[in-house]
C-alpha atoms as a PDB file:
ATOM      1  CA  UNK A   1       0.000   0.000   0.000  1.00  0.00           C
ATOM      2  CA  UNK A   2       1.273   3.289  -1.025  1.00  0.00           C
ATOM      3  CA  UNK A   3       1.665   6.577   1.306  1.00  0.00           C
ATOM      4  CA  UNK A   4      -1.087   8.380  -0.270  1.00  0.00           C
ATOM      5  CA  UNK A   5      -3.300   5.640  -0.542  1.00  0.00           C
ATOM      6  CA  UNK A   6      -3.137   4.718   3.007  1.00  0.00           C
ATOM      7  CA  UNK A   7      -3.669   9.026   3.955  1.00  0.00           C
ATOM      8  CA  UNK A   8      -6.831   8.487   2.160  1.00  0.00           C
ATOM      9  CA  UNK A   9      -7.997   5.612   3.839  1.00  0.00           C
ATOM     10  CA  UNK A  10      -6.983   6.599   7.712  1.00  0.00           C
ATOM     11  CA  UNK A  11     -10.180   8.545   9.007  1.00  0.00           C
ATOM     12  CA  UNK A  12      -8.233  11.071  10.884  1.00  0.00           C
ATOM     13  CA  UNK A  13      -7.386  11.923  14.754  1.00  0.00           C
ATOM     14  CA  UNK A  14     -11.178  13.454  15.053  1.00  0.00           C
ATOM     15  CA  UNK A  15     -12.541   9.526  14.166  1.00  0.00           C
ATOM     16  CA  UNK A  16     -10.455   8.037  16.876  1.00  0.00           C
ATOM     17  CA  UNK A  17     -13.068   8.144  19.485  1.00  0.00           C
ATOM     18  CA  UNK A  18     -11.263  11.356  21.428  1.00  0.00           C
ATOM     19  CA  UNK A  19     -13.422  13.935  22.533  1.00  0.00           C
ATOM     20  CA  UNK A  20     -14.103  17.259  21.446  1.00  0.00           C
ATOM     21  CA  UNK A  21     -11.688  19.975  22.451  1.00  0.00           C
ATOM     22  CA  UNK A  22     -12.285  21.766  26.094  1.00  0.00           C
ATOM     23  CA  UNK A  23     -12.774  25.008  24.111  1.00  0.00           C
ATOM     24  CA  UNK A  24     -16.005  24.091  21.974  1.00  0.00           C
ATOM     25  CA  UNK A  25     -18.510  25.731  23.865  1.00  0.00           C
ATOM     26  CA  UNK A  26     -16.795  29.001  23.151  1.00  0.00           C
ATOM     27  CA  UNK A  27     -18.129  29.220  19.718  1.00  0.00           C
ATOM     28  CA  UNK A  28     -21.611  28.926  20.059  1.00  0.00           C
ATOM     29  CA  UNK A  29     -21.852  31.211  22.867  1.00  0.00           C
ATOM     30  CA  UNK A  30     -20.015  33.953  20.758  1.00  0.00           C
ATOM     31  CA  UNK A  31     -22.152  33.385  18.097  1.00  0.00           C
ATOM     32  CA  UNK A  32     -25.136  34.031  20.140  1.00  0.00           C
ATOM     33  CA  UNK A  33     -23.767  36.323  21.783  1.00  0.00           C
ATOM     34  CA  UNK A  34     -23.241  38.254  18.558  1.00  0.00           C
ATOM     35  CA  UNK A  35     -26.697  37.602  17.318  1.00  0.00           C
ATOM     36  CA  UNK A  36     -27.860  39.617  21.085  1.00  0.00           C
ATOM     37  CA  UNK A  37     -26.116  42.645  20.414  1.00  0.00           C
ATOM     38  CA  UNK A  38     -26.822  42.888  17.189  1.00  0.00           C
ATOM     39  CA  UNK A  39     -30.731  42.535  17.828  1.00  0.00           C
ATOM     40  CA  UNK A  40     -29.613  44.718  21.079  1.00  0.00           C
ATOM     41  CA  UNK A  41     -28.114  47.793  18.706  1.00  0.00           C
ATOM     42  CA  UNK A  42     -31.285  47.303  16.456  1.00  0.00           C
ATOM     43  CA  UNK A  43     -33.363  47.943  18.840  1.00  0.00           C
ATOM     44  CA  UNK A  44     -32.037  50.573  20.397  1.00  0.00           C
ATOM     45  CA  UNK A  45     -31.797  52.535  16.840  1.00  0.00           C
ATOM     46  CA  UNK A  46     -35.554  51.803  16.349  1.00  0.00           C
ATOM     47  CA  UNK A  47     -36.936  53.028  20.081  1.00  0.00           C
ATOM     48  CA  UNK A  48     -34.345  55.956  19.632  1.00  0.00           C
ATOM     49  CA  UNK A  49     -35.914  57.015  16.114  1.00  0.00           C
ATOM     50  CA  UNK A  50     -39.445  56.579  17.631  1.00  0.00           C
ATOM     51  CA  UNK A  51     -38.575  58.867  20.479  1.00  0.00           C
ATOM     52  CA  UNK A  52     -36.985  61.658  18.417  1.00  0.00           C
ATOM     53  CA  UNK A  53     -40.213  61.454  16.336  1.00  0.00           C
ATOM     54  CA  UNK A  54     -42.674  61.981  18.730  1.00  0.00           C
ATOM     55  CA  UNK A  55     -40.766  64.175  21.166  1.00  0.00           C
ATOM     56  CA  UNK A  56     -40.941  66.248  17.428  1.00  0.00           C
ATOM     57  CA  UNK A  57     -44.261  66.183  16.962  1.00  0.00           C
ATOM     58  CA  UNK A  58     -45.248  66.451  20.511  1.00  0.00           C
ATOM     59  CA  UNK A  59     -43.058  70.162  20.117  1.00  0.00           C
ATOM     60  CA  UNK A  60     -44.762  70.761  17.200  1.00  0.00           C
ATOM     61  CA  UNK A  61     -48.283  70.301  18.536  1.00  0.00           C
ATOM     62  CA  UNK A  62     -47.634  72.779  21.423  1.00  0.00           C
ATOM     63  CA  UNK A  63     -48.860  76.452  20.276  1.00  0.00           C
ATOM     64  CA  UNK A  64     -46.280  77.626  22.895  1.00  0.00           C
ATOM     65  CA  UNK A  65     -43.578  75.960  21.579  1.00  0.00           C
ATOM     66  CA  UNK A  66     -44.407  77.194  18.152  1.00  0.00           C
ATOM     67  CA  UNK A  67     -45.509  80.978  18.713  1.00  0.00           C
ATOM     68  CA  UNK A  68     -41.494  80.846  20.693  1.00  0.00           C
ATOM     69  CA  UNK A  69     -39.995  79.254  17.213  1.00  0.00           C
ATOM     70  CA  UNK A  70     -41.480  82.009  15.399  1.00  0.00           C
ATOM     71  CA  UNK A  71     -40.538  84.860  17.793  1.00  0.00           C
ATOM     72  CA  UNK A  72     -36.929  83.623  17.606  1.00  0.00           C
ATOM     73  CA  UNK A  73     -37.228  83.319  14.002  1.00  0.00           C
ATOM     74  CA  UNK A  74     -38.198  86.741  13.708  1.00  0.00           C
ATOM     75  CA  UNK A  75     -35.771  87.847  15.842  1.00  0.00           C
ATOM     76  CA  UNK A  76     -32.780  86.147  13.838  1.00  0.00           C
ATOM     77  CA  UNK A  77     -33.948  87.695  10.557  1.00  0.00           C
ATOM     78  CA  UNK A  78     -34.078  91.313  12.004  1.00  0.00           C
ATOM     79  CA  UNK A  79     -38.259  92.053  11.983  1.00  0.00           C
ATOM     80  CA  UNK A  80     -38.259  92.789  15.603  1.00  0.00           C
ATOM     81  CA  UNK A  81     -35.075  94.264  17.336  1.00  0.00           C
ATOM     82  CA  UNK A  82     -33.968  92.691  21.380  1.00  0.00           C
ATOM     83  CA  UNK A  83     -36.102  94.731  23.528  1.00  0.00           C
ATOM     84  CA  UNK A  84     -39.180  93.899  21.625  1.00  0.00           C
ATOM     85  CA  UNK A  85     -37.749  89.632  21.580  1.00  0.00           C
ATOM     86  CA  UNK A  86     -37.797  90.366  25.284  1.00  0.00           C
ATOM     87  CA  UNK A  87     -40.693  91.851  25.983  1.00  0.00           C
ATOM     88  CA  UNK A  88     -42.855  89.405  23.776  1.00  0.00           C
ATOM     89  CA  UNK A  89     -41.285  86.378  25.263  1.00  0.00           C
ATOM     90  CA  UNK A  90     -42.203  87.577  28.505  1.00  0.00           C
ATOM     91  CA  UNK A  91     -45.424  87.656  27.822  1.00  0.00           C
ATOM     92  CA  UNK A  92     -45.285  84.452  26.195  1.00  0.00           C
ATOM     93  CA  UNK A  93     -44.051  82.942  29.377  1.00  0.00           C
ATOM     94  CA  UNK A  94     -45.698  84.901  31.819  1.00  0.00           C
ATOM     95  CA  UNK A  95     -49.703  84.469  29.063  1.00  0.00           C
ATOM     96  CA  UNK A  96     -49.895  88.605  29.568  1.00  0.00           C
END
């Protein structure tokens, strides 16, 4: 019998009736472990982008909110000069 032919034939060392290596379990716990975070990071991404959204609308709903967004707005484009930002916010916060 040849070298080669008698390579092919021998099963190899993991047919011998040995058992598995110590470290086996390490594989499938990383794997799962991978598969947590991953479902971890998605759903963290998703309930963030759900709470940005409705802490938006929620802001945009509130008349408050808005009549201050367009104050400022006015304000940064030069309509209305400081004192006049001031005094209107105050009575925005204050409802004179």
């Amino acid at each position: 019998m040849t070298m080669l032919t008698a390579l092919q034939v021998h099963p190899g060392p993991w047919q011998d009736g040995g058992d598995a290596p110590a470290y086996w379990p390490v594989f499938p716990i990383t794997f799962g472990l991978f598969w947590l975070v991953v479902f971890g990071a998605a759903f963290y991404l998703m309930r963030r982008r759900v709470n940005a959204t409705a802490a938006t609308n929620a802001a945009k709903a509130d008349p408050m909110n808005q009549a201050r967004a367009t104050l400022a707005d006015r304000f940064a484009r030069g309509e209305i000069d400081e004192d006049d930002y001031q005094s209107r916010m105050a009575a925005l916060r204050y409802g004179e």
